[in-house]
Protein backbone atom coordinates (compact mmCIF):
# COMPACT_ATOMS: atom_id res chain seq x y z
CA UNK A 1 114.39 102.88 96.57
CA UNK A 2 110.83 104.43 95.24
CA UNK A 3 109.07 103.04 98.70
CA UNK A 4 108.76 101.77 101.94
CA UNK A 5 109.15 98.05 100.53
CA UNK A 6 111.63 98.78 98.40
CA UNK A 7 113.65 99.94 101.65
CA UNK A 8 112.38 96.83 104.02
CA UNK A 9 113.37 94.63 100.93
CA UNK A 10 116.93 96.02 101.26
CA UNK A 11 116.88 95.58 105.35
CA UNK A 12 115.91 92.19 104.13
CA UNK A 13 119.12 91.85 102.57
CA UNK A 14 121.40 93.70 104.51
CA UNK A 15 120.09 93.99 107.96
CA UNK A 16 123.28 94.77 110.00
CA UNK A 17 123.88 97.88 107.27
CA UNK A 18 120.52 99.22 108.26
CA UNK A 19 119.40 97.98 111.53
CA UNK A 20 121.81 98.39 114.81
CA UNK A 21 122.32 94.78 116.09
CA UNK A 22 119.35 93.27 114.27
CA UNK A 23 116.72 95.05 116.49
CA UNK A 24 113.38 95.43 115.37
CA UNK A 25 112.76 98.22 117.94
CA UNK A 26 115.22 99.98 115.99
CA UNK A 27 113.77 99.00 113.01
CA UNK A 28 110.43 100.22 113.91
CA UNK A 29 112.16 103.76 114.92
CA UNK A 30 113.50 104.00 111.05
CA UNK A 31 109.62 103.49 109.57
CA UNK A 32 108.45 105.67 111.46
CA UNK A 33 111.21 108.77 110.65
CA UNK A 34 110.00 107.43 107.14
CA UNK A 35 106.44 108.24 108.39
CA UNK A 36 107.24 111.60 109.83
CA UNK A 37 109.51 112.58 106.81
CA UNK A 38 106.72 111.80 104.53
CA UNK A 39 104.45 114.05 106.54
CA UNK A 40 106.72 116.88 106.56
CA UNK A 41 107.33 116.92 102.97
CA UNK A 42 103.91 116.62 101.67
CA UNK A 43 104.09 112.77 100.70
CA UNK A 44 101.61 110.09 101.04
CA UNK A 45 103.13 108.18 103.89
CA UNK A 46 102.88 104.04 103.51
CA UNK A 47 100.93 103.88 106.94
CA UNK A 48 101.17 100.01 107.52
CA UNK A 49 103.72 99.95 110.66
CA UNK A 50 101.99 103.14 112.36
CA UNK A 51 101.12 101.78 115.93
CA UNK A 52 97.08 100.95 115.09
CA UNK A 53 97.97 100.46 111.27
CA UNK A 54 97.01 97.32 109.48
CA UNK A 55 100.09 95.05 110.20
CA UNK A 56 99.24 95.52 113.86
CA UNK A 57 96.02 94.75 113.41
CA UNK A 58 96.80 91.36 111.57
CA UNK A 59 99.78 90.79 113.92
CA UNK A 60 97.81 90.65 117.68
CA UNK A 61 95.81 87.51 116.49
CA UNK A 62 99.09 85.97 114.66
CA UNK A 63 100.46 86.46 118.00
CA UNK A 64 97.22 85.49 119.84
CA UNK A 65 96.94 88.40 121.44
CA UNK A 66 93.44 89.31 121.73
CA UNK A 67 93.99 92.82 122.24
CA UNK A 68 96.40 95.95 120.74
CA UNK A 69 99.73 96.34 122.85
CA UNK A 70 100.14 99.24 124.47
CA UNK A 71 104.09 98.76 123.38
CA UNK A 72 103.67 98.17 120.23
CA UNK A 73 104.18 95.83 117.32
CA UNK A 74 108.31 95.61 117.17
CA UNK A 75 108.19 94.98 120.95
CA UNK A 76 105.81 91.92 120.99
CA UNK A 77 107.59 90.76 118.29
CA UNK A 78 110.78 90.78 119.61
CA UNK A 79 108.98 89.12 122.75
CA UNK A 80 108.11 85.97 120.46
CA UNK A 81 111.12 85.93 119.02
CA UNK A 82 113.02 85.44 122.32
CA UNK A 83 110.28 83.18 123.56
CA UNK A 84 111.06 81.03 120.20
CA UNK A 85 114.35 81.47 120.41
CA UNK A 86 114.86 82.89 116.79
CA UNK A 87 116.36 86.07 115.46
CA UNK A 88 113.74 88.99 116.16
CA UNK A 89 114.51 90.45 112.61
CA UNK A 90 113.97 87.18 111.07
CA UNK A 91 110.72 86.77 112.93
CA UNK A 92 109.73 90.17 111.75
CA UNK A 93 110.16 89.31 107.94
CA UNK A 94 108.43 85.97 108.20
CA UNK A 95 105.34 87.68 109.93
CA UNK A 96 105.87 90.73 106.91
CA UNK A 97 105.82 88.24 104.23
CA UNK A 98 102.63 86.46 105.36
CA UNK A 99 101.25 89.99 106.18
CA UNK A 100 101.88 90.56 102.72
CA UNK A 101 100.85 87.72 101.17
CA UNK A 102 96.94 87.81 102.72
CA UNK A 103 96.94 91.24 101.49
CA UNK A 104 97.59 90.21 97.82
CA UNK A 105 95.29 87.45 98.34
CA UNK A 106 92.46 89.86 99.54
CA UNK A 107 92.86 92.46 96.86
């Protein structure tokens, strides 16, 4: 795994090896050891999932949410998730992939 996608990619496909009971508070723990690990060592840390970082930003309108959570983006997530009544992981994914894919587009 070169990077941060590489790893979420994996999670993708193996959630329960990675992520304790499918959580994505406890997915958003693991990015951000990445985060600090990168820090400490010197490496360009993939700043996406920091608390104020671009997904958040797209996410609080995809969520319409006018405004930044104070509790961040894995616990409004899992909020909508239970409010849908789908898996909060899989929610998580969906919202990364279209995250992603108006990213592409823009560039």
């Amino acid at each position: 795994m070169g990077t941060i996608y590489d790893f979420l990619d994996d999670v993708r496909l193996r959630p329960n090896m990675y992520v304790r009971g499918s959580s994505v508070l406890h997915l958003q723990s693991i990015l951000y050891g990445y985060s600090v690990a990168c820090e400490i060592h010197g490496v360009p840390a993939q700043t996406d999932f920091d608390h104020l970082g671009p997904f958040s930003e797209w996410l609080w309108p995809r969520l319409n949410m006018p405004y930044s959570s104070s509790l961040g983006w894995a616990v409004e997530i899992e909020r909508a998730a239970e409010a849908a009544g789908i898996p909060s992981l899989t929610m998580f994914f969906d919202l990364w992939d279209e995250f992603r894919a108006e990213r592409d587009d823009a560039a």
